[in-house]
N, C-alpha and C. Protein backbone atom coordinates (compact mmCIF):
# COMPACT_ATOMS: atom_id res chain seq x y z
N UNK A 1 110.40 120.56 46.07
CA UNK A 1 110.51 121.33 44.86
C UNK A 1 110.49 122.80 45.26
N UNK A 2 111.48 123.53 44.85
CA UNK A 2 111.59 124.98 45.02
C UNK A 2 111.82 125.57 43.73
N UNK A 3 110.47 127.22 43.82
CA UNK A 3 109.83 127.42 42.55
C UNK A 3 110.91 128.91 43.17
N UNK A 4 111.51 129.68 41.71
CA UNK A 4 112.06 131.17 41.86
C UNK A 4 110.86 131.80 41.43
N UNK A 5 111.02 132.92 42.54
CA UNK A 5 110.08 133.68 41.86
C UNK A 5 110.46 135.40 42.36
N UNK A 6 109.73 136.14 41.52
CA UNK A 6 110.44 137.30 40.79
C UNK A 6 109.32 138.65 41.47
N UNK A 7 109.63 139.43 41.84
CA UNK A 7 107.96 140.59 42.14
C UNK A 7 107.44 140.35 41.58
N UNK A 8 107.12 140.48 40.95
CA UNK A 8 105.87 140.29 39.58
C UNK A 8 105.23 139.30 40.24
N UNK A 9 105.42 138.06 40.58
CA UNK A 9 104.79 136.60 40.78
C UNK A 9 104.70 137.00 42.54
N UNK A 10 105.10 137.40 43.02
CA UNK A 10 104.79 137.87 44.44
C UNK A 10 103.51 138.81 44.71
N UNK A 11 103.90 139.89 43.82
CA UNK A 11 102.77 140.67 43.42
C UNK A 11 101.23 139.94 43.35
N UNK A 12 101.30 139.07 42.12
CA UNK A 12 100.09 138.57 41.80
C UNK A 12 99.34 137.26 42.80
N UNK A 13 100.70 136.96 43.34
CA UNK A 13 100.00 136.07 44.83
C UNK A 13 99.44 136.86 45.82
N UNK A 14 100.02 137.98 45.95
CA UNK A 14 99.11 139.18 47.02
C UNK A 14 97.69 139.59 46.71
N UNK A 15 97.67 140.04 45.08
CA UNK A 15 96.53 140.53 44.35
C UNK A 15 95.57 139.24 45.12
N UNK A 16 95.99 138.15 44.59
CA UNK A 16 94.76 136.66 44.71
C UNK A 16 94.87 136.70 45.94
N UNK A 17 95.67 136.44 46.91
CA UNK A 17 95.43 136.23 48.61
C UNK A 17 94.20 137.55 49.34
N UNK A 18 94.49 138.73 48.23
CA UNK A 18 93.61 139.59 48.58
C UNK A 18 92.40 139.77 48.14
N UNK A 19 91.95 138.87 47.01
CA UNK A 19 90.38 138.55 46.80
C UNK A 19 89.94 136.96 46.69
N UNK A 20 90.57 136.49 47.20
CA UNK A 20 89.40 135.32 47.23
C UNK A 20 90.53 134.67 48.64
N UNK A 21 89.89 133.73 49.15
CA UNK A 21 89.81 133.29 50.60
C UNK A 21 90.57 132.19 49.72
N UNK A 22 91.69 132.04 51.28
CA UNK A 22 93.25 130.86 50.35
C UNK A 22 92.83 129.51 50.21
N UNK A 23 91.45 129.26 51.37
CA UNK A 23 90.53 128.12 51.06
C UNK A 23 90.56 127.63 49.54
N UNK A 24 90.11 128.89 49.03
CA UNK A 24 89.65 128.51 47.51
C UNK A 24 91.04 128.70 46.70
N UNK A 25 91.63 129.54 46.72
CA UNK A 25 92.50 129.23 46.22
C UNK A 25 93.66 127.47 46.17
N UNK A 26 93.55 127.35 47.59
CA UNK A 26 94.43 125.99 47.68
C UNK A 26 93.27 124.92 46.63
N UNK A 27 91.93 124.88 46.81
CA UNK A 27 91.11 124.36 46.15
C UNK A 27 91.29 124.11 44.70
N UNK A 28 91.32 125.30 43.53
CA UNK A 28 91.54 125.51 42.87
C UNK A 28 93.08 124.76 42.55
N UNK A 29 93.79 125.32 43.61
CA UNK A 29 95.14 124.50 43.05
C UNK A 29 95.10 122.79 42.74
N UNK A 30 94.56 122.04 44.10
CA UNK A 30 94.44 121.01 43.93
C UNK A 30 93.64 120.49 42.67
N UNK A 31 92.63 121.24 42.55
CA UNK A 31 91.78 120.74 40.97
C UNK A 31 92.99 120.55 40.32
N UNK A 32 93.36 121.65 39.78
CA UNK A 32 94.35 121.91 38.72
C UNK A 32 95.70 121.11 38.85
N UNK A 33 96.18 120.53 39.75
CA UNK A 33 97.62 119.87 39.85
C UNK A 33 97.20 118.81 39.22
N UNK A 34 98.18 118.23 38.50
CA UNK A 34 98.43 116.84 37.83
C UNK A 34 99.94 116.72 38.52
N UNK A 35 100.25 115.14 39.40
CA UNK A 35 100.84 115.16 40.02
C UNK A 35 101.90 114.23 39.05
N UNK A 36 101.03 113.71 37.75
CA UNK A 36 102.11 113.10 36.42
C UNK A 36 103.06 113.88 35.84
N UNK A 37 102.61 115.03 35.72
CA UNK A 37 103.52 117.11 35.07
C UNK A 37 103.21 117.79 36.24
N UNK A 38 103.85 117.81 37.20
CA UNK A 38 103.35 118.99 38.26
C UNK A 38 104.52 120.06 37.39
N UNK A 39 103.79 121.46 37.63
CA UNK A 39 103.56 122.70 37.33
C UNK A 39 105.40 122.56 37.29
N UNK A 40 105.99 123.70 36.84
CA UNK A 40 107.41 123.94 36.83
C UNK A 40 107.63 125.24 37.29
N UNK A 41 106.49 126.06 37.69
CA UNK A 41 106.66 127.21 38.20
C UNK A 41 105.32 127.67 38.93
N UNK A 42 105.55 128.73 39.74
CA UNK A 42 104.39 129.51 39.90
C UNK A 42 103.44 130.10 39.12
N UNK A 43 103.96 130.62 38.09
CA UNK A 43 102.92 130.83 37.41
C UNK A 43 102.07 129.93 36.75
N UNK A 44 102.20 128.92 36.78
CA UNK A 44 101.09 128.05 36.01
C UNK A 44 99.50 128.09 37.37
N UNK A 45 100.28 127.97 38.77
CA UNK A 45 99.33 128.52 40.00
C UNK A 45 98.17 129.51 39.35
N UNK A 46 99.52 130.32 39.11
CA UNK A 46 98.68 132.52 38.99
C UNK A 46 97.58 132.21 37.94
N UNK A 47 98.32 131.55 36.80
CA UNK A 47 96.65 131.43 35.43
C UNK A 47 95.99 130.65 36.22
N UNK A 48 95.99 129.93 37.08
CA UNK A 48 94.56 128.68 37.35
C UNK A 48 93.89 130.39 38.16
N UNK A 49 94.62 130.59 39.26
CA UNK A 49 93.61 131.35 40.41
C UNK A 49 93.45 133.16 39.06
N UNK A 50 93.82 133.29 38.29
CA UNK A 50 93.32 134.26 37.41
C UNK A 50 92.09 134.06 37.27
N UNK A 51 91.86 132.83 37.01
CA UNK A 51 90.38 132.43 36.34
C UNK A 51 89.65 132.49 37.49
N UNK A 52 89.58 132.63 38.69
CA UNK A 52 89.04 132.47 39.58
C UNK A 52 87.77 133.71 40.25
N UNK A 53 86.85 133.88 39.74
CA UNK A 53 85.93 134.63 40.00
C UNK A 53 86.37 135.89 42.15
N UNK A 54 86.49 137.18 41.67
CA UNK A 54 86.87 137.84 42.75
C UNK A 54 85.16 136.76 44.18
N UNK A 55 86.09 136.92 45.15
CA UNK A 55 85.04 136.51 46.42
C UNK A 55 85.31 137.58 47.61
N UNK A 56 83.42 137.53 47.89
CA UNK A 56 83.31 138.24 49.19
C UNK A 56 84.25 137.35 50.58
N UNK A 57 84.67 138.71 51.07
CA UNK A 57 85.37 138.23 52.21
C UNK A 57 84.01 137.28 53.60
N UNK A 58 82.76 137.26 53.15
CA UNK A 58 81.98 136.72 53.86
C UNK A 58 81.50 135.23 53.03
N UNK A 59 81.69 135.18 51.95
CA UNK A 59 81.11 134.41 51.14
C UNK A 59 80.99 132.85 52.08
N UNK A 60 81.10 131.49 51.82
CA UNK A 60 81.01 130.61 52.44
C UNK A 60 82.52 129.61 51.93
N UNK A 61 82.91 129.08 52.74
CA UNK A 61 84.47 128.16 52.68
C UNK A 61 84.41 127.53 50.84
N UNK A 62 85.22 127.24 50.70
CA UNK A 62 85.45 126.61 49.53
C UNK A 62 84.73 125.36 49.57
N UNK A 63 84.45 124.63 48.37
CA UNK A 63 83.35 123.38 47.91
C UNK A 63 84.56 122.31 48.95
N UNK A 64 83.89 121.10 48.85
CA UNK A 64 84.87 119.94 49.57
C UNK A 64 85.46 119.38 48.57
N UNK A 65 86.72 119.25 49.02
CA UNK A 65 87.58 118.18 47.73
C UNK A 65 86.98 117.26 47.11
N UNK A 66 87.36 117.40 45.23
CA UNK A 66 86.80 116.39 44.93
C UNK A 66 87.61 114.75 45.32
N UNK A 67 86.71 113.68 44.70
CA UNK A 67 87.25 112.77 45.42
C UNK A 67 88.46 112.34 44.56
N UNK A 68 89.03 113.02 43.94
CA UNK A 68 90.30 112.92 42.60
C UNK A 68 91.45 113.35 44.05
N UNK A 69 90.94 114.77 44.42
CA UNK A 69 91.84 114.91 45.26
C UNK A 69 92.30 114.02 46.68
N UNK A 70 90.92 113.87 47.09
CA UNK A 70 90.80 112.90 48.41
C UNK A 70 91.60 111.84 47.96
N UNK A 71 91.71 110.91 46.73
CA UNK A 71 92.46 109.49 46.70
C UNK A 71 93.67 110.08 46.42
N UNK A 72 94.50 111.03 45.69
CA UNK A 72 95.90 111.44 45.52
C UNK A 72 96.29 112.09 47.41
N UNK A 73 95.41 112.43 48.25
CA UNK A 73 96.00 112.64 49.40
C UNK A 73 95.90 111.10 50.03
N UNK A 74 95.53 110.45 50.10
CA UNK A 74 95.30 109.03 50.70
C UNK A 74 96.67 108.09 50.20
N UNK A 75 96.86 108.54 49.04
CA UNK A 75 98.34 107.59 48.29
C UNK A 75 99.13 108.34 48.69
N UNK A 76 99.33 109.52 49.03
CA UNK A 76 99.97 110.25 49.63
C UNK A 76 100.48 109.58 50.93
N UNK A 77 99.43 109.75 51.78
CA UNK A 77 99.44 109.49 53.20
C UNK A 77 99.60 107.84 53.38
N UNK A 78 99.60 106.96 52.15
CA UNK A 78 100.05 105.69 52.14
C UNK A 78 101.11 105.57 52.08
N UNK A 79 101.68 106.41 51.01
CA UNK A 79 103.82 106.33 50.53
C UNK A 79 104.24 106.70 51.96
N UNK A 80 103.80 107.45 52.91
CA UNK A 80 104.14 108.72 53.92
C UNK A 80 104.88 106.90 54.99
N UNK A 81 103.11 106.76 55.41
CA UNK A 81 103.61 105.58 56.26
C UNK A 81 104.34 104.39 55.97
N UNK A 82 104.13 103.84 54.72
CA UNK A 82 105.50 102.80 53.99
C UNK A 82 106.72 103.44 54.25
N UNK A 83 106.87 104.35 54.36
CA UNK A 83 108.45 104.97 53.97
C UNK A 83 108.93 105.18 55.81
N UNK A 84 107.83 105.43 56.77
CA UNK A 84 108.03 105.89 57.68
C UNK A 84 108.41 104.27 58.24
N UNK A 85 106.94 103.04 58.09
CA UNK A 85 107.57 101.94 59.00
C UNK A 85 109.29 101.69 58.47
N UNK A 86 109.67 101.88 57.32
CA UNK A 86 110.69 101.43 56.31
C UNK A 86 111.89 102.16 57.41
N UNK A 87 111.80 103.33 57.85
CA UNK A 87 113.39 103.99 58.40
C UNK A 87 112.80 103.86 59.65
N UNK A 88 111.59 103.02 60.35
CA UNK A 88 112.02 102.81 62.01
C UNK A 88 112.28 101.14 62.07
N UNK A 89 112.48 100.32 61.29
CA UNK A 89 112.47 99.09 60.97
C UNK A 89 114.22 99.06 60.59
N UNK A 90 115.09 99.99 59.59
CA UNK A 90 116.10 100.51 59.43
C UNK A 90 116.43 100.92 60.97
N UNK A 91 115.76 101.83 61.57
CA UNK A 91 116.52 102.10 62.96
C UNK A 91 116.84 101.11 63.72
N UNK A 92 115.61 100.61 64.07
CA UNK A 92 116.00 99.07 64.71
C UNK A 92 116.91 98.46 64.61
N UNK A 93 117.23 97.56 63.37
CA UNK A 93 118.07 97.06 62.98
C UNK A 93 119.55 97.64 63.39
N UNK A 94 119.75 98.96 63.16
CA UNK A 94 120.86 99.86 63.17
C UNK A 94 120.93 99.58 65.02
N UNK A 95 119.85 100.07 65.52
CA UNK A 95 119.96 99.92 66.57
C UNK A 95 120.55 98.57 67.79
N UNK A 96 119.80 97.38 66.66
CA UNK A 96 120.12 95.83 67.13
C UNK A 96 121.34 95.64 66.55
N UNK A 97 121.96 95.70 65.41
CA UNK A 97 123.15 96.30 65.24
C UNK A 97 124.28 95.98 66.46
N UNK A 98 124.00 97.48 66.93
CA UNK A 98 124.83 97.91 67.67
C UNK A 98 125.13 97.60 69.01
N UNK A 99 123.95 96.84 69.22
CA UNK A 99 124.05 96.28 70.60
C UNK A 99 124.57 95.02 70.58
N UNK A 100 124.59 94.29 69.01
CA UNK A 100 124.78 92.97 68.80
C UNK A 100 126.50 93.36 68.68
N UNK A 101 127.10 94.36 67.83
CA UNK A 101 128.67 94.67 67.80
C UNK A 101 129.29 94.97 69.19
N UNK A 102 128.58 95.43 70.32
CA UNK A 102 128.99 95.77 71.61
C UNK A 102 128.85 94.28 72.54
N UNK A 103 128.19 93.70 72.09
CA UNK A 103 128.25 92.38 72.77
C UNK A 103 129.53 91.27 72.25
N UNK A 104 129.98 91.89 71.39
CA UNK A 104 130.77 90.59 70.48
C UNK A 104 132.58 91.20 71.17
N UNK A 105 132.38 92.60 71.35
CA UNK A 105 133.41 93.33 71.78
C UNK A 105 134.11 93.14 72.94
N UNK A 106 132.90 92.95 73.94
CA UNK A 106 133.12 93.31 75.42
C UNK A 106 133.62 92.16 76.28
């Protein structure tokens, strides 16, 4: 997904990259994503991290994912490897294939 974006929305990602640590910011994002309506632009990002209280550049890392996020990265990282055995299982084949058409040839 590729979001346009305009100065203005560049701008206000600088403002936030420049007070609070991207830790928290990515944090914040993940709260806020619903991966049923994901966002249609950047700015729906800019209002979540608006709300976001300014942080000391010493302060301590962002809280740990909640576990909402932890199971949407895990189904994540489940589709990732289904899809991955799926096109080396496809290679194979492509591969056995080809050795099976070179044998029928020669």
């Amino acid at each position: 997904m590729g979001w346009r974006t305009d100065s203005t929305d560049r701008a206000s990602l600088r403002r936030h990259l420049e007070r609070v640590p991207t830790a928290r910011l990515v944090d914040a994002a993940c709260r806020a994503w619903n991966p049923a309506d994901p966002p249609r632009s950047i700015r729906y990002l800019i209002r979540v991290w608006d709300a976001l209280p300014d942080v000391p550049a010493d302060a301590p890392a962002a809280p740990a994912a909640s576990p909402a996020v932890n199971r949407l990265q895990s189904t994540t990282d489940d589709m990732f490897t289904r899809a991955l055995e799926r096109a080396r299982a496809r290679a194979a084949d492509s591969f056995a294939g080809d050795d099976t058409q070179k044998a029928l040839t020669a």
